[in-house]
N, C-alpha and C. Protein backbone atom coordinates (compact mmCIF):
# COMPACT_ATOMS: atom_id res chain seq x y z
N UNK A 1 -2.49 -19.78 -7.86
CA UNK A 1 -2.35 -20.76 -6.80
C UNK A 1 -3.23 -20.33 -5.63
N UNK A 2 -4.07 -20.85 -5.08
CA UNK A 2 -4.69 -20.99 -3.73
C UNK A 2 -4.05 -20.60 -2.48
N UNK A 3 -4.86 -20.23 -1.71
CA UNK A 3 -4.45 -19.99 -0.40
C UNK A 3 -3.86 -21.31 0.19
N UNK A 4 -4.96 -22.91 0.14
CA UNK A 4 -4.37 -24.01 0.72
C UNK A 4 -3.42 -24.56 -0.24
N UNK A 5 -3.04 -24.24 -1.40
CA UNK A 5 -2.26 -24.58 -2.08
C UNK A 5 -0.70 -24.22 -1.52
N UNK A 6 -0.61 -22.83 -1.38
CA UNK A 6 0.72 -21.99 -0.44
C UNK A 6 1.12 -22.55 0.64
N UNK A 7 -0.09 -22.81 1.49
CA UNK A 7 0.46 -23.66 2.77
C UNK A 7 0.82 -24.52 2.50
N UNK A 8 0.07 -25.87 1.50
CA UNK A 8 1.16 -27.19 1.81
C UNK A 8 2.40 -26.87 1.40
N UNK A 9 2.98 -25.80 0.55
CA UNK A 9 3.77 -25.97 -0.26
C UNK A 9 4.77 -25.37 1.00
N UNK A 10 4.62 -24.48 1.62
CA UNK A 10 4.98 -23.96 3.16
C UNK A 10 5.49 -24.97 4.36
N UNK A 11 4.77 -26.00 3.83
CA UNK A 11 4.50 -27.09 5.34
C UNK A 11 5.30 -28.35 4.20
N UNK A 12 5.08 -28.48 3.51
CA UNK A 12 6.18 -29.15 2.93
C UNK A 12 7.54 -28.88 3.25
N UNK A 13 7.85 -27.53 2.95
CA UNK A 13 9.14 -27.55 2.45
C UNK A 13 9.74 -27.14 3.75
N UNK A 14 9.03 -26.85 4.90
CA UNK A 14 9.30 -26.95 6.61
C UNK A 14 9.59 -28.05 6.75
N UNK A 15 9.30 -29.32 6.48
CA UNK A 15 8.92 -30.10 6.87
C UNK A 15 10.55 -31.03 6.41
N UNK A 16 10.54 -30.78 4.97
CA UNK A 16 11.71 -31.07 4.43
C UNK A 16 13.01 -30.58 4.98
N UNK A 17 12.65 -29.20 5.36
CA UNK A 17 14.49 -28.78 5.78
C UNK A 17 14.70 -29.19 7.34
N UNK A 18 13.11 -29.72 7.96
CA UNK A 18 13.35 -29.60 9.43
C UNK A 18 12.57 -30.97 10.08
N UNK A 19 13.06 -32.33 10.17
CA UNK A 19 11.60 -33.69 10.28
C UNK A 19 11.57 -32.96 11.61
N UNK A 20 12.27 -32.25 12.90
CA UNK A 20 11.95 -31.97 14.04
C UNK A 20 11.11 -30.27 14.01
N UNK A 21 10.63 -30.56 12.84
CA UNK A 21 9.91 -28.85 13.45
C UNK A 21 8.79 -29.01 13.85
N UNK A 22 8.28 -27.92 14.86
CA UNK A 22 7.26 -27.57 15.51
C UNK A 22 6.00 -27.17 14.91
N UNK A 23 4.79 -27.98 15.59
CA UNK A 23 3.96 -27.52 14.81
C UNK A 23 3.27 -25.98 15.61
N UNK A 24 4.30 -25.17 16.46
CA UNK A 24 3.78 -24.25 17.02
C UNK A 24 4.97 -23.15 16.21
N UNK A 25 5.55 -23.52 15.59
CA UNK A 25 7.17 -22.88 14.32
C UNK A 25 6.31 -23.10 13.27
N UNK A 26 5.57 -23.68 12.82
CA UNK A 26 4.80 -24.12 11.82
C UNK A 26 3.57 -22.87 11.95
N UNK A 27 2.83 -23.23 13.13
CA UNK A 27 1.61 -22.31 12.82
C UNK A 27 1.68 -20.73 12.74
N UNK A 28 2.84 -20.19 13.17
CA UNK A 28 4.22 -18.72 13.55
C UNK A 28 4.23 -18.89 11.55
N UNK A 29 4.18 -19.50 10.89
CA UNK A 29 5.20 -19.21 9.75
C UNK A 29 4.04 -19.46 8.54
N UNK A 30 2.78 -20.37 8.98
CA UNK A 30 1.56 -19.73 8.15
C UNK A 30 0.84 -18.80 8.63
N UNK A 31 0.51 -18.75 9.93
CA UNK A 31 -0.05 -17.27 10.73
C UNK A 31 -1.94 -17.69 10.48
N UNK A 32 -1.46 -19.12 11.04
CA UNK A 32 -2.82 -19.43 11.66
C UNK A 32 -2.56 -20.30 13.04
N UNK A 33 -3.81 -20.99 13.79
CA UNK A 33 -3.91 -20.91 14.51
C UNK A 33 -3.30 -22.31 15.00
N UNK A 34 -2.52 -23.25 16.18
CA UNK A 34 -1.80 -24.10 16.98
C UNK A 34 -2.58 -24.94 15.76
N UNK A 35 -4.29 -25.18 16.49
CA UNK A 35 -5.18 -26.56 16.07
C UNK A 35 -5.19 -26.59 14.68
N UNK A 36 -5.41 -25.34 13.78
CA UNK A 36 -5.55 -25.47 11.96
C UNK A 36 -4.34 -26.12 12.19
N UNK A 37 -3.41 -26.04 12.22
CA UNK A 37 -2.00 -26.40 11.69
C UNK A 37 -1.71 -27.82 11.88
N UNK A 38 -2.36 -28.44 13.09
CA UNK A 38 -2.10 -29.95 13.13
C UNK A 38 -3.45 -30.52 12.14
N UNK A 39 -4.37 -29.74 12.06
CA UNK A 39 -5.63 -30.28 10.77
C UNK A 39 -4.94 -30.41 9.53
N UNK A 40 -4.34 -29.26 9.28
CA UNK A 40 -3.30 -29.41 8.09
C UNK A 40 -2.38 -30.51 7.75
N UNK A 41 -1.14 -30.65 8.63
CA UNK A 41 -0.53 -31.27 9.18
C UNK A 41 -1.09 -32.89 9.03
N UNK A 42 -2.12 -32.97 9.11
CA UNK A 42 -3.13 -34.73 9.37
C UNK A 42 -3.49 -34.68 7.71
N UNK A 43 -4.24 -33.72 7.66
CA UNK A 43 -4.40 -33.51 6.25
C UNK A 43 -3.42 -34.48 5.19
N UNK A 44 -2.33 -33.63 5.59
CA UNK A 44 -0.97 -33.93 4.55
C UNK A 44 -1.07 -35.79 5.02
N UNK A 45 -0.66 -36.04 5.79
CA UNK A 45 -0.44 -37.64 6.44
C UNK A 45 -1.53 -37.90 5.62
N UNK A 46 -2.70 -38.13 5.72
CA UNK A 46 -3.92 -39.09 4.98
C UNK A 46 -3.74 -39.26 3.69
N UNK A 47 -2.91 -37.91 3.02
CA UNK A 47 -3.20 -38.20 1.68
C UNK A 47 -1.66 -38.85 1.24
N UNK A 48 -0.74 -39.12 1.95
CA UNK A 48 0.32 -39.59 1.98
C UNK A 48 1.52 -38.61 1.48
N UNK A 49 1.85 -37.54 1.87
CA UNK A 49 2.90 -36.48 1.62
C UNK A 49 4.04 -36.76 2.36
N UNK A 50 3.23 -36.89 4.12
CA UNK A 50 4.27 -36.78 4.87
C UNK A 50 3.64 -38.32 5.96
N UNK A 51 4.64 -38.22 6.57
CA UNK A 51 4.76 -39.73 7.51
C UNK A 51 5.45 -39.09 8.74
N UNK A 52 3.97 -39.45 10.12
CA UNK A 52 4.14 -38.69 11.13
C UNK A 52 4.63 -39.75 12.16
N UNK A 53 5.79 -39.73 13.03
CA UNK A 53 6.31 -40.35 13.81
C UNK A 53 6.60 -39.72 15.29
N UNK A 54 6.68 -40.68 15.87
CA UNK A 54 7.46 -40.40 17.69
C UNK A 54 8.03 -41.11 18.41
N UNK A 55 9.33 -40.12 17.83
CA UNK A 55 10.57 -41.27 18.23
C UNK A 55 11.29 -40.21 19.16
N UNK A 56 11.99 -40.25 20.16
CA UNK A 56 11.15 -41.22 20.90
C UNK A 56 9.69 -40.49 21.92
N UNK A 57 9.19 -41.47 22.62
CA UNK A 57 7.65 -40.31 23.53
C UNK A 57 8.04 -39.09 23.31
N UNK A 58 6.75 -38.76 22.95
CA UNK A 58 6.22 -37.28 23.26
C UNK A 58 7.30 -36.12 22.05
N UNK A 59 8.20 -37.03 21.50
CA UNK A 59 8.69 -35.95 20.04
C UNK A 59 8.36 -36.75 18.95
N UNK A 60 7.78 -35.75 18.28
CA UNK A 60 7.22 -35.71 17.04
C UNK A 60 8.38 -35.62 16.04
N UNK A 61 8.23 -36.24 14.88
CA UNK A 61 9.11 -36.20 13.84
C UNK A 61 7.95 -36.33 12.44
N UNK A 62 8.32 -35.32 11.31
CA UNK A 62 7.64 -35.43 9.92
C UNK A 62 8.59 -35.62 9.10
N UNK A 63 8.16 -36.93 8.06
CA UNK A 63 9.30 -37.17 7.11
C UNK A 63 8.62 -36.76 5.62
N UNK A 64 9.11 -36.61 5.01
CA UNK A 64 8.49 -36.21 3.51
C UNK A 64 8.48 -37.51 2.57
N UNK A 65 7.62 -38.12 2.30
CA UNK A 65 7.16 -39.21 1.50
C UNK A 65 7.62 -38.70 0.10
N UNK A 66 8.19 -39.90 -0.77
CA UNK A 66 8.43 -39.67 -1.68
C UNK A 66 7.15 -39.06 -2.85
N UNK A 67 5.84 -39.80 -2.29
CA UNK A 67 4.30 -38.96 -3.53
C UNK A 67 4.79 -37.63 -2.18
N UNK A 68 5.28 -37.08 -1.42
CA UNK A 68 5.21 -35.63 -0.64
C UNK A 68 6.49 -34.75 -1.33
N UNK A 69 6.87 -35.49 -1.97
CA UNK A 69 8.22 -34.45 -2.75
C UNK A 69 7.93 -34.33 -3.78
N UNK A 70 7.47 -35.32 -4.61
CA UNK A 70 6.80 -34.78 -5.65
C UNK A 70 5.54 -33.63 -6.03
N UNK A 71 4.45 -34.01 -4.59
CA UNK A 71 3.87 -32.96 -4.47
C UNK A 71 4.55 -31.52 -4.57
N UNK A 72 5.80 -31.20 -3.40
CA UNK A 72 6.12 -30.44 -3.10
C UNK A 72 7.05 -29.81 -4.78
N UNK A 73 7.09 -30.36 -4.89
CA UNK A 73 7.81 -30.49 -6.87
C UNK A 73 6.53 -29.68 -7.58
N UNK A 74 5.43 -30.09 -7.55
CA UNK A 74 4.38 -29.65 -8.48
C UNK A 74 3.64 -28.43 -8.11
N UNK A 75 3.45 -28.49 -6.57
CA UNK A 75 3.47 -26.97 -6.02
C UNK A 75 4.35 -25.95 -6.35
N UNK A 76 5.53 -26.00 -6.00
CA UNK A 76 6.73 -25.13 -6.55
C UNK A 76 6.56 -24.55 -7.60
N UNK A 77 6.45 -25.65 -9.12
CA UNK A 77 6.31 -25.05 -10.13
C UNK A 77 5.30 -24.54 -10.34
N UNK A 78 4.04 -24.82 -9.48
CA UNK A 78 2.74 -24.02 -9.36
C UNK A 78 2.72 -22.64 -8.81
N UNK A 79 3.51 -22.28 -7.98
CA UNK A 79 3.93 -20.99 -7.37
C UNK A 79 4.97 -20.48 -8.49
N UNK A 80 5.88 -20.72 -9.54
CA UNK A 80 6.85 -20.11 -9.46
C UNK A 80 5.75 -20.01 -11.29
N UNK A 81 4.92 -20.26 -11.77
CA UNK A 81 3.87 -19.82 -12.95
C UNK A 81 3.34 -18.61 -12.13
N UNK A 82 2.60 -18.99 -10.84
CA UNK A 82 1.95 -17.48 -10.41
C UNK A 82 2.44 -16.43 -10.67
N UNK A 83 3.86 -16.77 -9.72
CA UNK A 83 4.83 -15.43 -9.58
C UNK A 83 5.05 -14.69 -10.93
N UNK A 84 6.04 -15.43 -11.94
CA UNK A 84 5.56 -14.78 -12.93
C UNK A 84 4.46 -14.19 -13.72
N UNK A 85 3.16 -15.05 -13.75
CA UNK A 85 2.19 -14.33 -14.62
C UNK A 85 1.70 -13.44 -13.48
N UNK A 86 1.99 -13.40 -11.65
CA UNK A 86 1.63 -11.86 -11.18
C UNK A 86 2.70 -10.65 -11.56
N UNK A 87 3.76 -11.01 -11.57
CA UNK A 87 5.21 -9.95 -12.17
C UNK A 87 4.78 -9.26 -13.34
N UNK A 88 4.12 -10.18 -14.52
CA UNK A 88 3.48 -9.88 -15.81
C UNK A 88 2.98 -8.58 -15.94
N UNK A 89 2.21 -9.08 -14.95
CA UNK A 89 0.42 -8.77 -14.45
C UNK A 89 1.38 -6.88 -13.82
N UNK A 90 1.56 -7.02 -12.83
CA UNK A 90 2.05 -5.92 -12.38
C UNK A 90 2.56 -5.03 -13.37
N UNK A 91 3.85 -5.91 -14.22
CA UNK A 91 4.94 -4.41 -14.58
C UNK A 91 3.63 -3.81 -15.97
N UNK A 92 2.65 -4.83 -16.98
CA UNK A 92 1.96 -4.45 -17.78
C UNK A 92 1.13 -3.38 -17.14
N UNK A 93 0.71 -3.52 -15.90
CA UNK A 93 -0.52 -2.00 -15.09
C UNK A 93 0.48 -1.14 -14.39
N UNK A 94 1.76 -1.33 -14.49
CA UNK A 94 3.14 0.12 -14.62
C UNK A 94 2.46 0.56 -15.55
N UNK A 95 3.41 0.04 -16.62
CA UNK A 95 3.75 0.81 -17.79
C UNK A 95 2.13 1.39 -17.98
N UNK A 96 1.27 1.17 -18.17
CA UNK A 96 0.08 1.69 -18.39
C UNK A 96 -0.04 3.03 -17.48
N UNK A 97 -0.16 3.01 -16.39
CA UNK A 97 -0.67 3.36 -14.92
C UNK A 97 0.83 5.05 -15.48
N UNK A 98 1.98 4.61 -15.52
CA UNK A 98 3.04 5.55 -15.85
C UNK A 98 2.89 6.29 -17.57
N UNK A 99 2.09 5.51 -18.49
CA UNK A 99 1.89 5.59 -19.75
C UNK A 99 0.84 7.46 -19.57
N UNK A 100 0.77 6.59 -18.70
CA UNK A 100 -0.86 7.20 -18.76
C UNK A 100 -0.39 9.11 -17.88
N UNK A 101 0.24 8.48 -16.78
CA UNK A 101 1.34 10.03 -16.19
C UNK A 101 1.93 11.35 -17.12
N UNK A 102 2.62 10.23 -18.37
CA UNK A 102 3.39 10.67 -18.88
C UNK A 102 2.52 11.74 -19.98
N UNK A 103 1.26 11.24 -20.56
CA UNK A 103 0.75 11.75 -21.49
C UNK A 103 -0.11 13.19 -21.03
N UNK A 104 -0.06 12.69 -19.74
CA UNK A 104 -0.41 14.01 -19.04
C UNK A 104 0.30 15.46 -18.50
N UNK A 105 1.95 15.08 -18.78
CA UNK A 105 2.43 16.18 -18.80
C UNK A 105 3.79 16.22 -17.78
N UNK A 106 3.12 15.01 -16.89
CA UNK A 106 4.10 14.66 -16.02
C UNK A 106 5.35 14.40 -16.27
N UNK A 107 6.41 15.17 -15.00
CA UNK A 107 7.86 14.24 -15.51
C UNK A 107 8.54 14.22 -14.58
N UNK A 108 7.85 14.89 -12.93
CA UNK A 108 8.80 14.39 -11.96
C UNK A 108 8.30 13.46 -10.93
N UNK A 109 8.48 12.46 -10.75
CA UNK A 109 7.46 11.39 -10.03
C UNK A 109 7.99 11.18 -8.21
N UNK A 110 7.74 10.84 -7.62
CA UNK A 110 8.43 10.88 -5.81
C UNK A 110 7.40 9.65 -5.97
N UNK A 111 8.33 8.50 -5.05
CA UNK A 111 8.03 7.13 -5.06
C UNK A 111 7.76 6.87 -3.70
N UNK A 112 6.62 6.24 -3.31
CA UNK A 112 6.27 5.82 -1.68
C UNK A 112 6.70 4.66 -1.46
N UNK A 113 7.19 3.66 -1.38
CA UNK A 113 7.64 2.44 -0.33
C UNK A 113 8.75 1.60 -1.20
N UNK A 114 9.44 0.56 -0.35
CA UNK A 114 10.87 0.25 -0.72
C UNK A 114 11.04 -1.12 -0.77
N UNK A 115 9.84 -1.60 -1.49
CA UNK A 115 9.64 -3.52 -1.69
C UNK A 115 9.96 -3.48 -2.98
N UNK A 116 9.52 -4.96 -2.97
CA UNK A 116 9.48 -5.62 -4.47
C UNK A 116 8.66 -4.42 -5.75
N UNK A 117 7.85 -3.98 -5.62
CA UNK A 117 6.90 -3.10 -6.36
C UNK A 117 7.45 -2.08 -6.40
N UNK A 118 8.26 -1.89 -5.52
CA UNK A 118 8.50 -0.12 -6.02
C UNK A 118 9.99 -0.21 -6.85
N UNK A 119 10.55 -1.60 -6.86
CA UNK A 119 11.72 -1.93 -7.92
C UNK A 119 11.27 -1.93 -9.14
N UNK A 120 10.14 -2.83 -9.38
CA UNK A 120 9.22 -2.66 -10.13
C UNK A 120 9.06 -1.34 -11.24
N UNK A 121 8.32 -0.72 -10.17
CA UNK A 121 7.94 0.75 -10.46
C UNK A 121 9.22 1.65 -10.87
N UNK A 122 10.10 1.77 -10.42
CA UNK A 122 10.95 2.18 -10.67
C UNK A 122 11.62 1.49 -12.24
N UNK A 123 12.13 0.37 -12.57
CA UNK A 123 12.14 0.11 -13.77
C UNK A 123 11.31 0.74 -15.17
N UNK A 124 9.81 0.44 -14.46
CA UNK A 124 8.79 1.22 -15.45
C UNK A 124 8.99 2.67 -15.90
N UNK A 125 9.22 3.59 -14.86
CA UNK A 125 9.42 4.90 -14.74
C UNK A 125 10.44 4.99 -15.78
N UNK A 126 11.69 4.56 -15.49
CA UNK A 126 12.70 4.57 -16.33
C UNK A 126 12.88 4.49 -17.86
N UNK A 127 11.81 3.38 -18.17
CA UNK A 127 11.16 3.34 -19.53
C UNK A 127 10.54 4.45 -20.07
N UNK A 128 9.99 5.11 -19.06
CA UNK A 128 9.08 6.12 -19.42
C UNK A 128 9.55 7.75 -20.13
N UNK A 129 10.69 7.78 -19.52
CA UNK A 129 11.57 8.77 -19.79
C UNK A 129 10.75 9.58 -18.04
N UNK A 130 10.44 9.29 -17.12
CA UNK A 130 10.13 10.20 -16.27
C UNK A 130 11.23 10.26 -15.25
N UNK A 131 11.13 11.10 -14.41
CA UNK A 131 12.07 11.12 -13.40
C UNK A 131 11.87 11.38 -11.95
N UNK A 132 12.44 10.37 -11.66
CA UNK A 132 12.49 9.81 -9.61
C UNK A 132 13.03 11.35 -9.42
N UNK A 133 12.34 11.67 -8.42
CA UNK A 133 12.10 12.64 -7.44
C UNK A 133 13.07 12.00 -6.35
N UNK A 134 12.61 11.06 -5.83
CA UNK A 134 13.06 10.26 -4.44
C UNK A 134 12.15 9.30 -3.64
N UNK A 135 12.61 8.51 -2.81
CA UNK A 135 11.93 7.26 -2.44
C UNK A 135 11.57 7.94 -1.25
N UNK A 136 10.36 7.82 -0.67
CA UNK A 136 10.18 8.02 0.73
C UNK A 136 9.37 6.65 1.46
N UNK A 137 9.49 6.63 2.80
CA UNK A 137 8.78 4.95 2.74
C UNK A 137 8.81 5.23 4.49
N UNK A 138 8.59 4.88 5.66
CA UNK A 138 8.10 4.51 6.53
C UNK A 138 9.20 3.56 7.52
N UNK A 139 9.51 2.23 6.87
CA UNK A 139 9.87 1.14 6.85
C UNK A 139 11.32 1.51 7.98
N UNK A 140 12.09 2.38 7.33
CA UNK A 140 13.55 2.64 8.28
C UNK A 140 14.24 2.64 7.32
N UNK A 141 14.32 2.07 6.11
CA UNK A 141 15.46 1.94 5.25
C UNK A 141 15.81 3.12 4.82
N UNK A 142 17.70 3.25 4.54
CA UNK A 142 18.15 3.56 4.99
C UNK A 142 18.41 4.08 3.47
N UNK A 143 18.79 3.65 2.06
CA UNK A 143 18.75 3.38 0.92
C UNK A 143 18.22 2.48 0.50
N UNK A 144 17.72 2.86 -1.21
CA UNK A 144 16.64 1.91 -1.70
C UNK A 144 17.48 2.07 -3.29
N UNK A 145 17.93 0.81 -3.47
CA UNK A 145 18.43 0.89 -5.25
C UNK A 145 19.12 2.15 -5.42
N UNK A 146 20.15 2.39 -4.28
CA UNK A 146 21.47 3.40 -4.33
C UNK A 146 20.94 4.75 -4.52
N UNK A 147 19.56 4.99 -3.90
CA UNK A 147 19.01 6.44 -3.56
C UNK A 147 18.40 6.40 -2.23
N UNK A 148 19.04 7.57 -1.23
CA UNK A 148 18.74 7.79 -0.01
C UNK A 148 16.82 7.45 0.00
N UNK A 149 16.76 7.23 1.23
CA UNK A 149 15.26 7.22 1.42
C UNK A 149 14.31 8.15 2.42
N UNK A 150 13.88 8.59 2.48
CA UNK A 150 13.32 10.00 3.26
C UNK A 150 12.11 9.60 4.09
N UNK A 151 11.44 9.86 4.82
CA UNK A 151 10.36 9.72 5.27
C UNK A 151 9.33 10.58 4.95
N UNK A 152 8.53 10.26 4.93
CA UNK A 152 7.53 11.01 4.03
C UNK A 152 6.91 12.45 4.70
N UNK A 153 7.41 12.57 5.23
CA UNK A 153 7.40 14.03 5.81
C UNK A 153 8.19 15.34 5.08
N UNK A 154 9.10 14.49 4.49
CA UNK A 154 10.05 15.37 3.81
C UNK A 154 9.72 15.73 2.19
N UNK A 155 8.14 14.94 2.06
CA UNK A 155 7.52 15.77 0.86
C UNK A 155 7.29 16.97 0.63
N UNK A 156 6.74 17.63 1.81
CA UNK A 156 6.81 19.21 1.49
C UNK A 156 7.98 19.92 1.09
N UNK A 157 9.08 19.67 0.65
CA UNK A 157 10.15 20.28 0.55
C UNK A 157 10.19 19.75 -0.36
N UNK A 158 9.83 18.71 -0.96
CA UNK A 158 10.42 18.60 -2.72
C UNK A 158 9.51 18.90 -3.36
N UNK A 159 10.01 18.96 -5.11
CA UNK A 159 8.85 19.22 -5.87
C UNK A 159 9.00 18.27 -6.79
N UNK A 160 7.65 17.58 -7.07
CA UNK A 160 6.88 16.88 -7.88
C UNK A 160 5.98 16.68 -8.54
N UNK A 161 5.22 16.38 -9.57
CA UNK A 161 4.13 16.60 -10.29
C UNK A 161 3.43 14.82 -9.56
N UNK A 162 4.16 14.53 -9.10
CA UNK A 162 3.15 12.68 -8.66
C UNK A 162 3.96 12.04 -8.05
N UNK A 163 2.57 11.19 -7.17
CA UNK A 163 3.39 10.75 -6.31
C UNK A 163 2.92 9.21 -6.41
N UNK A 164 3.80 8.33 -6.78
CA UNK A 164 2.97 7.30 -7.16
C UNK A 164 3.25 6.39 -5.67
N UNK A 165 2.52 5.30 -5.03
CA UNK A 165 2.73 4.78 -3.80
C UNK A 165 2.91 3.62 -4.42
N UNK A 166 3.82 2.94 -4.16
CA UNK A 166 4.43 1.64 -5.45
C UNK A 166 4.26 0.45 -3.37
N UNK A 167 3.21 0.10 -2.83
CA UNK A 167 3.11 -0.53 -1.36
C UNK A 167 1.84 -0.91 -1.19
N UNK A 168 1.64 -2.08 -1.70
CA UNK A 168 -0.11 -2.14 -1.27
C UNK A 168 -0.48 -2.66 -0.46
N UNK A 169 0.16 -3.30 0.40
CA UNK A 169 -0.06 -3.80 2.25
C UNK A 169 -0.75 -2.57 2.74
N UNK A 170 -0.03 -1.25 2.42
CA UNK A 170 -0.06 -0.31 3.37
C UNK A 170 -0.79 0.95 2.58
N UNK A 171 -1.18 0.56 1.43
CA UNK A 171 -1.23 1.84 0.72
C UNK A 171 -2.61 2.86 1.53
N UNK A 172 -3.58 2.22 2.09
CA UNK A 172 -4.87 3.22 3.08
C UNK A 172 -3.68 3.66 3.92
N UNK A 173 -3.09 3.56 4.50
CA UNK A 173 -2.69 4.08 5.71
C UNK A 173 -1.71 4.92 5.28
N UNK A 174 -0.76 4.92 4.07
CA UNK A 174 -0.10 6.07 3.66
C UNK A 174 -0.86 7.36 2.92
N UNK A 175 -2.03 6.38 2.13
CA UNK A 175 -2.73 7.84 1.97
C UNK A 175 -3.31 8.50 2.98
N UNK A 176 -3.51 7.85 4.19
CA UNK A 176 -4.04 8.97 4.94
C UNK A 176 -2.85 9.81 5.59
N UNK A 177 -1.91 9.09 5.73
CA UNK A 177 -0.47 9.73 5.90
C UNK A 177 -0.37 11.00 5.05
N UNK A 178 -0.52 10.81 3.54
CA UNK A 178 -0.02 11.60 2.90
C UNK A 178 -1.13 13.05 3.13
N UNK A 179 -2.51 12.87 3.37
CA UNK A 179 -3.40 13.72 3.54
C UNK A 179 -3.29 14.72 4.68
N UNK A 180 -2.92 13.84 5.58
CA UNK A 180 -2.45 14.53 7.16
C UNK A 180 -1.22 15.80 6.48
N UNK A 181 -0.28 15.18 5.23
CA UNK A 181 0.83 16.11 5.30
C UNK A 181 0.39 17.62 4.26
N UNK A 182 -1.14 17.33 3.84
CA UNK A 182 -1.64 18.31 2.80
C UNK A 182 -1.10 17.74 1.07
N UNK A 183 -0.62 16.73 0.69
CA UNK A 183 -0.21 16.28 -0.40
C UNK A 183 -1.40 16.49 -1.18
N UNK A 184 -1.59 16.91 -1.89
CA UNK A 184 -2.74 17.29 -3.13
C UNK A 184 -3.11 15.78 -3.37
N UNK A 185 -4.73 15.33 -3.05
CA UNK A 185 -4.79 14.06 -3.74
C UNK A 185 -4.80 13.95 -5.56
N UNK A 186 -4.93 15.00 -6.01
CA UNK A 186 -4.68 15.01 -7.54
C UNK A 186 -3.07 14.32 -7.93
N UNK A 187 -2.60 14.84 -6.53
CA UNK A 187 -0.58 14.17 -7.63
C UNK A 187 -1.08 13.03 -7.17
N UNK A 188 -1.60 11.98 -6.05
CA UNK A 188 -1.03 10.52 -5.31
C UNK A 188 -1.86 9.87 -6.26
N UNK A 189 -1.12 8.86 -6.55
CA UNK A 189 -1.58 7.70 -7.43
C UNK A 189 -1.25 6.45 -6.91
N UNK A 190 -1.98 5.44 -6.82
CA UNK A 190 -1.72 4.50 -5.82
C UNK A 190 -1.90 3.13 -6.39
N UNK A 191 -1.18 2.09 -6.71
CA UNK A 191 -1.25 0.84 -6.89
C UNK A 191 -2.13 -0.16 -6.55
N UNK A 192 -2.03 0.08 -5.22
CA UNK A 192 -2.47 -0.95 -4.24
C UNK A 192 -4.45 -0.27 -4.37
N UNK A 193 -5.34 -0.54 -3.63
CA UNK A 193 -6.56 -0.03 -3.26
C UNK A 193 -6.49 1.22 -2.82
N UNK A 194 -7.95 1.81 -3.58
CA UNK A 194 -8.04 3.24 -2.82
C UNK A 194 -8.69 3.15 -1.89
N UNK A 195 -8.26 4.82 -1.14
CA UNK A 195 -9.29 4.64 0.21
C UNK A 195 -10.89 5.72 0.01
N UNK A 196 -10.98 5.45 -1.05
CA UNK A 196 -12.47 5.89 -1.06
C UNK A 196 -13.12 6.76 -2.31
């Protein structure tokens, strides 16, 4: 699915739970700019999704056209194919990415961040016969899947053969994190992009 594909499907379904929302709540919730958002916004109207009103002066109201729910119908199921064939996509370059750990000798792994991916990752591991070290992550959390969570400072005190960073928003900035703490770049293995 597309980048402009996400937004209508975004601005749809705003649009649906809210005919009084803002198109300044609107441009906050795609994280572009006041003017894109009413281009968008016009966009949708021309091609008949949504039906723009002002009732009364100066408030705006968006209603969702019946061809705009259906859209919003065909998007959905267009996002919810992505999601899965990216889920696919992910846990198949685990198991590989951990396949690949394992044949090397590895068997105690320490996990960097506490999203969707490192649930992920963690499932995979489990398959693997390897074993969680502990979650460390940045974020604040507090527990992650009923294991304390540490800050990553508290690597020097454990022992691990790898450290896999299961966070790819952030993964440059934890490896340089992890470098600052002396972490051997031979254990960090990283999901997301390397930094060099």
């Amino acid at each position: 699915m597309d980048i402009q594909g996400q937004r209508d499907l975004v601005l749809l379904t705003e649009v649906e739970r809210d005919a009084e929302v803002t198109q300044r709540s609107l441009a906050t919730k795609l994280g572009v700019a006041l003017g894109l958002t009413n281009l968008y916004l016009k966009r949708l109207a021309r091609k008949g999704y949504i039906k723009i009103t002002t009732i009364p002066k100066h408030r705006i109201r968006y209603l969702l056209t019946p061809r705009g729910i259906a859209e919003k119908s065909r998007l959905t199921y267009q996002y919810m194919q992505y999601s899965l064939s990216y889920y696919r996509e992910m846990r198949h370059r685990l198991r590989e990415t951990l396949a690949g750990l394992s044949q090397a000798g590895v068997k105690r792994v320490a996990m960097c961040g506490t999203g969707e991916l490192a649930e992920l990752a963690y499932l995979s591991l489990r398959e693997m016969n390897l074993t969680l070290v502990g979650f460390v992550d940045e974020r604040g959390a507090r527990t992650f899947l009923s294991y304390p969570v540490w800050p990553i400072e508290s690597l020097s005190e454990w022992e691990f053969d790898a450290l896999l960073i299961a966070d790819l928003e952030n993964a440059k900035t934890i490896q340089a994190k992890l470098a600052r703490q002396g972490i051997a770049k031979e254990k960090i293995l990283s999901l997301g992009p390397s930094s060099g």
